[in-house]
PDB file of N, CA and C in Angstrom:
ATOM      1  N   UNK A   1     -17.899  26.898   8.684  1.00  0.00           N
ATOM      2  CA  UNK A   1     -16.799  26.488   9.542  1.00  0.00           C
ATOM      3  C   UNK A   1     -15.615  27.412   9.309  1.00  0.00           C
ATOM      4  N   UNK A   2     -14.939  27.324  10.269  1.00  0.00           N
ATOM      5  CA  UNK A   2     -14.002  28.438  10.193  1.00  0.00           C
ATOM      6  C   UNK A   2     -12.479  27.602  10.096  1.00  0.00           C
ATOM      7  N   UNK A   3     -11.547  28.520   9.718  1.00  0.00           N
ATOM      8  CA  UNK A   3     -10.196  27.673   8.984  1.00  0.00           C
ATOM      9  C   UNK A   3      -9.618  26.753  10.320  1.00  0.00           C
ATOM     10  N   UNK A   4      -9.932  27.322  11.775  1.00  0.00           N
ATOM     11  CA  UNK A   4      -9.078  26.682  12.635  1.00  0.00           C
ATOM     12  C   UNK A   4      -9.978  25.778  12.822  1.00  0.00           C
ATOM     13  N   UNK A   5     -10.922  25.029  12.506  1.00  0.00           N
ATOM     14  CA  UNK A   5     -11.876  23.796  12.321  1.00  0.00           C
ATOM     15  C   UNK A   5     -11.513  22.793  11.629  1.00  0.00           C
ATOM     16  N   UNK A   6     -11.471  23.840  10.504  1.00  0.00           N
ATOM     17  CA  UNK A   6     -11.093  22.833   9.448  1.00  0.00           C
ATOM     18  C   UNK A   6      -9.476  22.221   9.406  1.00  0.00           C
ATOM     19  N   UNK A   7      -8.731  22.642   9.851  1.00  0.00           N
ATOM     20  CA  UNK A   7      -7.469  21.931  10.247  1.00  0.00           C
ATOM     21  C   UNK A   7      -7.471  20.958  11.257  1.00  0.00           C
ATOM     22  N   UNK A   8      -8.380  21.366  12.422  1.00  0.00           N
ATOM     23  CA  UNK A   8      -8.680  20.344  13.524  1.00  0.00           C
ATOM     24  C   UNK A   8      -9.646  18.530  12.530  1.00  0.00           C
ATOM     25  N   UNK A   9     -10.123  19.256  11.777  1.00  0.00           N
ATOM     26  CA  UNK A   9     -10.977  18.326  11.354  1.00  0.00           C
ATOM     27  C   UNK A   9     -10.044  17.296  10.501  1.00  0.00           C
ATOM     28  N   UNK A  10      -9.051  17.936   9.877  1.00  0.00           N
ATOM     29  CA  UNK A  10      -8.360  17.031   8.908  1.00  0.00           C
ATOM     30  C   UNK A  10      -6.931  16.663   9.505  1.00  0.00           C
ATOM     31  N   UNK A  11      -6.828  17.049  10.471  1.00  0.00           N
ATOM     32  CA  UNK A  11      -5.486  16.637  11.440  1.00  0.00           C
ATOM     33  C   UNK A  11      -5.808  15.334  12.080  1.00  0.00           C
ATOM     34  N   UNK A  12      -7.268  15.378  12.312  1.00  0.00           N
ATOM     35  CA  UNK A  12      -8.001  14.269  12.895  1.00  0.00           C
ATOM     36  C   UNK A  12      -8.027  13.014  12.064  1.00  0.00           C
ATOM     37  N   UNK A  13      -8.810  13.604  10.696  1.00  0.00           N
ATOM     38  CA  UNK A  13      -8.597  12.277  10.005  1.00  0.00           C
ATOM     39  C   UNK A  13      -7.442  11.698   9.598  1.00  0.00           C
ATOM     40  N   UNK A  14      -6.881  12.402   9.254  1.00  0.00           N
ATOM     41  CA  UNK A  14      -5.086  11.945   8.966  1.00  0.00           C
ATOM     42  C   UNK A  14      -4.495  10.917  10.031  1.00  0.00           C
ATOM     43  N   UNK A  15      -5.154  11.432  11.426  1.00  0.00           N
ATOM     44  CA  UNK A  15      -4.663  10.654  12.693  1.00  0.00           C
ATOM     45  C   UNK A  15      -5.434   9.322  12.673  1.00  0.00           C
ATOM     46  N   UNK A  16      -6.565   9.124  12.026  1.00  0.00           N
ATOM     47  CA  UNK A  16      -7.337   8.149  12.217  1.00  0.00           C
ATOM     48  C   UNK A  16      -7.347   7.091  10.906  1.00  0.00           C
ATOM     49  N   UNK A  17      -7.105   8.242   9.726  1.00  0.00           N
ATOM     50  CA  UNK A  17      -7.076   7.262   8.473  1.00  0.00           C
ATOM     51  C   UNK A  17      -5.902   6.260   8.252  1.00  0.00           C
ATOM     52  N   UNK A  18      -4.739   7.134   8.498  1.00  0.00           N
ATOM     53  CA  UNK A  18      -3.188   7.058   7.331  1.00  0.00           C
ATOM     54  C   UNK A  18      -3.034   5.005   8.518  1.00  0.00           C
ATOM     55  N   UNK A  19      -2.938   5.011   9.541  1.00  0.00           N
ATOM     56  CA  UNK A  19      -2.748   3.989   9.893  1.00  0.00           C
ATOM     57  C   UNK A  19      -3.262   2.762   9.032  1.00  0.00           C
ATOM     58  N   UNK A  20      -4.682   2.608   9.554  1.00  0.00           N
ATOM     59  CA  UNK A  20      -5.394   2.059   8.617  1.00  0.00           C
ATOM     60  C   UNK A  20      -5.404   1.550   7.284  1.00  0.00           C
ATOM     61  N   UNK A  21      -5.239   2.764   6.693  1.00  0.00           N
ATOM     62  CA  UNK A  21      -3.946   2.321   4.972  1.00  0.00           C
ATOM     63  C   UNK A  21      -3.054   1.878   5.023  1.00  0.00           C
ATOM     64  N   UNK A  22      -1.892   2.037   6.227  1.00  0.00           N
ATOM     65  CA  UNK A  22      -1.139   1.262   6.515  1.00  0.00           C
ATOM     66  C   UNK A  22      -1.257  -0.182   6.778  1.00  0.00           C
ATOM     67  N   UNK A  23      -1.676  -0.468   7.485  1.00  0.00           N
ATOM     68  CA  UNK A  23      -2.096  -1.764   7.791  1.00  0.00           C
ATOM     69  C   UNK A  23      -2.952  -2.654   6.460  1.00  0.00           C
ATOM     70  N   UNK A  24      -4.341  -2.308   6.264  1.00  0.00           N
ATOM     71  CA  UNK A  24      -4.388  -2.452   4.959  1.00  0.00           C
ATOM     72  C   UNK A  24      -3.541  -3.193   3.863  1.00  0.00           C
ATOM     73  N   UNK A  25      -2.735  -2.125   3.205  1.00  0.00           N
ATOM     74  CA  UNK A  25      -1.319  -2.308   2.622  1.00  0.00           C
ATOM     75  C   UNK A  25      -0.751  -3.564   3.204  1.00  0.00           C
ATOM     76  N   UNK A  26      -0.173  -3.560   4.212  1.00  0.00           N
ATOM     77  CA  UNK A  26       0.477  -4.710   4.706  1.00  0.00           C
ATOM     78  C   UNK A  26      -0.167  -6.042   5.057  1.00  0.00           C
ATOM     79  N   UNK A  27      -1.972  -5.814   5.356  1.00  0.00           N
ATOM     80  CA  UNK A  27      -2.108  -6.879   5.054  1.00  0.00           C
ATOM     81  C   UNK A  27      -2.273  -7.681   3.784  1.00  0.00           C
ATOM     82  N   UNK A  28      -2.891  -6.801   2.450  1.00  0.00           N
ATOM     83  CA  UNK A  28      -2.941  -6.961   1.333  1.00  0.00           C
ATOM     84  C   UNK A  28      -1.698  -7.756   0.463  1.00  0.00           C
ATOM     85  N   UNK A  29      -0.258  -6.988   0.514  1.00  0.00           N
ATOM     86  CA  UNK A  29       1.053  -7.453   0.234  1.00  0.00           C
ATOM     87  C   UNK A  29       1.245  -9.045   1.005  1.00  0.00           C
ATOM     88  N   UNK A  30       0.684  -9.260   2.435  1.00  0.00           N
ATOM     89  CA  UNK A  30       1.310 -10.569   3.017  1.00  0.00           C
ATOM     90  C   UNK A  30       0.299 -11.661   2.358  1.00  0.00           C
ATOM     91  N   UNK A  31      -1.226 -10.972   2.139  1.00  0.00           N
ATOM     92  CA  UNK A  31      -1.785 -12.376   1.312  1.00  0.00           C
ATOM     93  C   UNK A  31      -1.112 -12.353   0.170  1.00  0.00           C
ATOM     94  N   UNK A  32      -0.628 -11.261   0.040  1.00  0.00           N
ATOM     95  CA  UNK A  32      -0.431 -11.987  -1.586  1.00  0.00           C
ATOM     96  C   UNK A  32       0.995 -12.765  -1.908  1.00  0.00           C
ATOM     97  N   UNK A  33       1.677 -12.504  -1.414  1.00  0.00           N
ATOM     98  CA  UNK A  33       2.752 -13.364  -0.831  1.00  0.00           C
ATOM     99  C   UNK A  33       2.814 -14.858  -0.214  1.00  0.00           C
ATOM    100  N   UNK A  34       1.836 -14.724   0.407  1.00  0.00           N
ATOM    101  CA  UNK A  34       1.313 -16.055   1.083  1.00  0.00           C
ATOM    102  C   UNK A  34       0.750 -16.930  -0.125  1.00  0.00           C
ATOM    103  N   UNK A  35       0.014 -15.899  -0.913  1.00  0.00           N
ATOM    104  CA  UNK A  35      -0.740 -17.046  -2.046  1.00  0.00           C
ATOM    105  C   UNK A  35       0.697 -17.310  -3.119  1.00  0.00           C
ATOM    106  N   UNK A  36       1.490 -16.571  -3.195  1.00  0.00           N
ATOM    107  CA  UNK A  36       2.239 -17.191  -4.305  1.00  0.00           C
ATOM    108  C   UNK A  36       3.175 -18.049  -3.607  1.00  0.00           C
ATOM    109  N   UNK A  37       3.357 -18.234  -2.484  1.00  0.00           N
ATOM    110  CA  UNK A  37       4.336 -18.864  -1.742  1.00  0.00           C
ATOM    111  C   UNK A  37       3.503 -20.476  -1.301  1.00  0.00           C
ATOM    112  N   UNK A  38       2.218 -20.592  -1.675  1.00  0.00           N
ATOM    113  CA  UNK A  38       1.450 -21.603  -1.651  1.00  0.00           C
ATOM    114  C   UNK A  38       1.596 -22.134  -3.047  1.00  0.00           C
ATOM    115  N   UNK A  39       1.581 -21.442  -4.504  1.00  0.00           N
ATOM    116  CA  UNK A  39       1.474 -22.042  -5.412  1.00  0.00           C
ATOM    117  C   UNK A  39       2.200 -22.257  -5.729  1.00  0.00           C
ATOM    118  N   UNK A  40       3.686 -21.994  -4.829  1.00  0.00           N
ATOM    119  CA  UNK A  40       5.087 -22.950  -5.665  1.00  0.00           C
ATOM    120  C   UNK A  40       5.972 -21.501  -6.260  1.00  0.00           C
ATOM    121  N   UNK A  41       5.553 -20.185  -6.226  1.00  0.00           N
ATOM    122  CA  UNK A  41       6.514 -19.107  -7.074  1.00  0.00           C
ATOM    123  C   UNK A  41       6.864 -18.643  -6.063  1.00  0.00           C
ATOM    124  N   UNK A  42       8.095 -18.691  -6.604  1.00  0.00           N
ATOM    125  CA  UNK A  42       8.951 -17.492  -5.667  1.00  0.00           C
ATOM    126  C   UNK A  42       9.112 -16.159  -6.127  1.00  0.00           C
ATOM    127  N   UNK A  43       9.632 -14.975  -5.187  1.00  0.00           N
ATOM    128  CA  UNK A  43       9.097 -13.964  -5.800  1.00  0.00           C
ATOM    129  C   UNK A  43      10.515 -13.177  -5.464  1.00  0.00           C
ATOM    130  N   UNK A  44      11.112 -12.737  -6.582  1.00  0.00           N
ATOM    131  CA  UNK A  44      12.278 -12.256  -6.701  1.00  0.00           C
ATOM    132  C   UNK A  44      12.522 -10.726  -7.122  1.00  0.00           C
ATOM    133  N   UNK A  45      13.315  -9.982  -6.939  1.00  0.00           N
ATOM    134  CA  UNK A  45      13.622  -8.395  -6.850  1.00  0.00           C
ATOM    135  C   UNK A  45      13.239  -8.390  -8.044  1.00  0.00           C
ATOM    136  N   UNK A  46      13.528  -9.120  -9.265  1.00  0.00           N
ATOM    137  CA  UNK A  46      13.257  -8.708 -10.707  1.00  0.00           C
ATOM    138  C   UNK A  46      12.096  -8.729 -10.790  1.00  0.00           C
ATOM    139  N   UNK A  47      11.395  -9.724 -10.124  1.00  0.00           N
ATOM    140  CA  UNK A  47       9.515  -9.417 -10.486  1.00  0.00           C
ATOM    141  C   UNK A  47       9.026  -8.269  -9.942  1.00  0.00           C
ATOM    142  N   UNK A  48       9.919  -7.995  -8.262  1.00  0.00           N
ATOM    143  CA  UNK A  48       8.999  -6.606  -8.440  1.00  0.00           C
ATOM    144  C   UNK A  48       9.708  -5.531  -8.866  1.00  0.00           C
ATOM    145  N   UNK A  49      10.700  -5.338  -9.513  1.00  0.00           N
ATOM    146  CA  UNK A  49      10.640  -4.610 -10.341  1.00  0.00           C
ATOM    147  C   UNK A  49      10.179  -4.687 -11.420  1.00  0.00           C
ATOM    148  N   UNK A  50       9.794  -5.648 -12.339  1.00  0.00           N
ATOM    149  CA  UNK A  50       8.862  -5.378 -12.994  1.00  0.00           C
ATOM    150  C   UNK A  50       7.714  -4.895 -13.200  1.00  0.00           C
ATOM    151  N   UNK A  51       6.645  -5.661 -11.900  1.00  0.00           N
ATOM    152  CA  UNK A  51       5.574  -5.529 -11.547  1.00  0.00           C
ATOM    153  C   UNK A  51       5.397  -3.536 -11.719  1.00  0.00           C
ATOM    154  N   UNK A  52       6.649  -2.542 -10.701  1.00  0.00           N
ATOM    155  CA  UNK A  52       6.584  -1.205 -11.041  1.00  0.00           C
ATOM    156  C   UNK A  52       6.769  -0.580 -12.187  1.00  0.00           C
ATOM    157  N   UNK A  53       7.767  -1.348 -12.993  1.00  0.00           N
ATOM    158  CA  UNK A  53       7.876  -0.629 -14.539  1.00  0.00           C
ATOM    159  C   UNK A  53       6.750  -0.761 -15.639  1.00  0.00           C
ATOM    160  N   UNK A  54       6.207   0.038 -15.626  1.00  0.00           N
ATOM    161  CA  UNK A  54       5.174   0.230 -16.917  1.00  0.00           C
ATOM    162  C   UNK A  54       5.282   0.714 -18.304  1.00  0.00           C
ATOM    163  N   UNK A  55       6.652   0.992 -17.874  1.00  0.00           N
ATOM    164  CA  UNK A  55       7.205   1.692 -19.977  1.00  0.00           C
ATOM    165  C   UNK A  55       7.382   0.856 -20.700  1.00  0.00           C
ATOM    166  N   UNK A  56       7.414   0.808 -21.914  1.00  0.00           N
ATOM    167  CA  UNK A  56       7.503  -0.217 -22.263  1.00  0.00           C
ATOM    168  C   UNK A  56       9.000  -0.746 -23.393  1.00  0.00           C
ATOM    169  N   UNK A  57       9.215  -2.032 -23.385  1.00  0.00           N
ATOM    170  CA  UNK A  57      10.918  -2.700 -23.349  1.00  0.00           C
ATOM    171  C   UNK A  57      10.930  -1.609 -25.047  1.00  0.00           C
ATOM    172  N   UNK A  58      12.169  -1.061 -24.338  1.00  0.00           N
ATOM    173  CA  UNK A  58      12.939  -0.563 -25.356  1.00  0.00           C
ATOM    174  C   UNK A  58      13.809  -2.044 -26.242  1.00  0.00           C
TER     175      UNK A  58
END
């Protein structure tokens, strides 16, 4: 295959994948929201910032 293929080829998937992950993502985040919003927790800026910090407490 030649290089102007191979850009057609991955311009394509990009067009077809990245949504998909998108959505995905957003549906993934709303169950999970939904389930803690069923078991009574609320879910506050400090949890998710926690949830991203992985260093550990000075």
């Amino acid at each position: 295959m030649d290089r102007k293929t191979l850009n057609r080829l991955g311009l394509a998937a990009a067009i077809l994948l990245v949504p998909g992950g998108f959505i995905l993502g957003a549906t993934l985040a709303a169950q999970r929201y939904r389930k803690q919003h069923a078991e009574g927790e609320a879910v506050t800026e400090e949890d998710e910032a926690a949830e991203g910090d992985t260093r550990p407490a000075a």
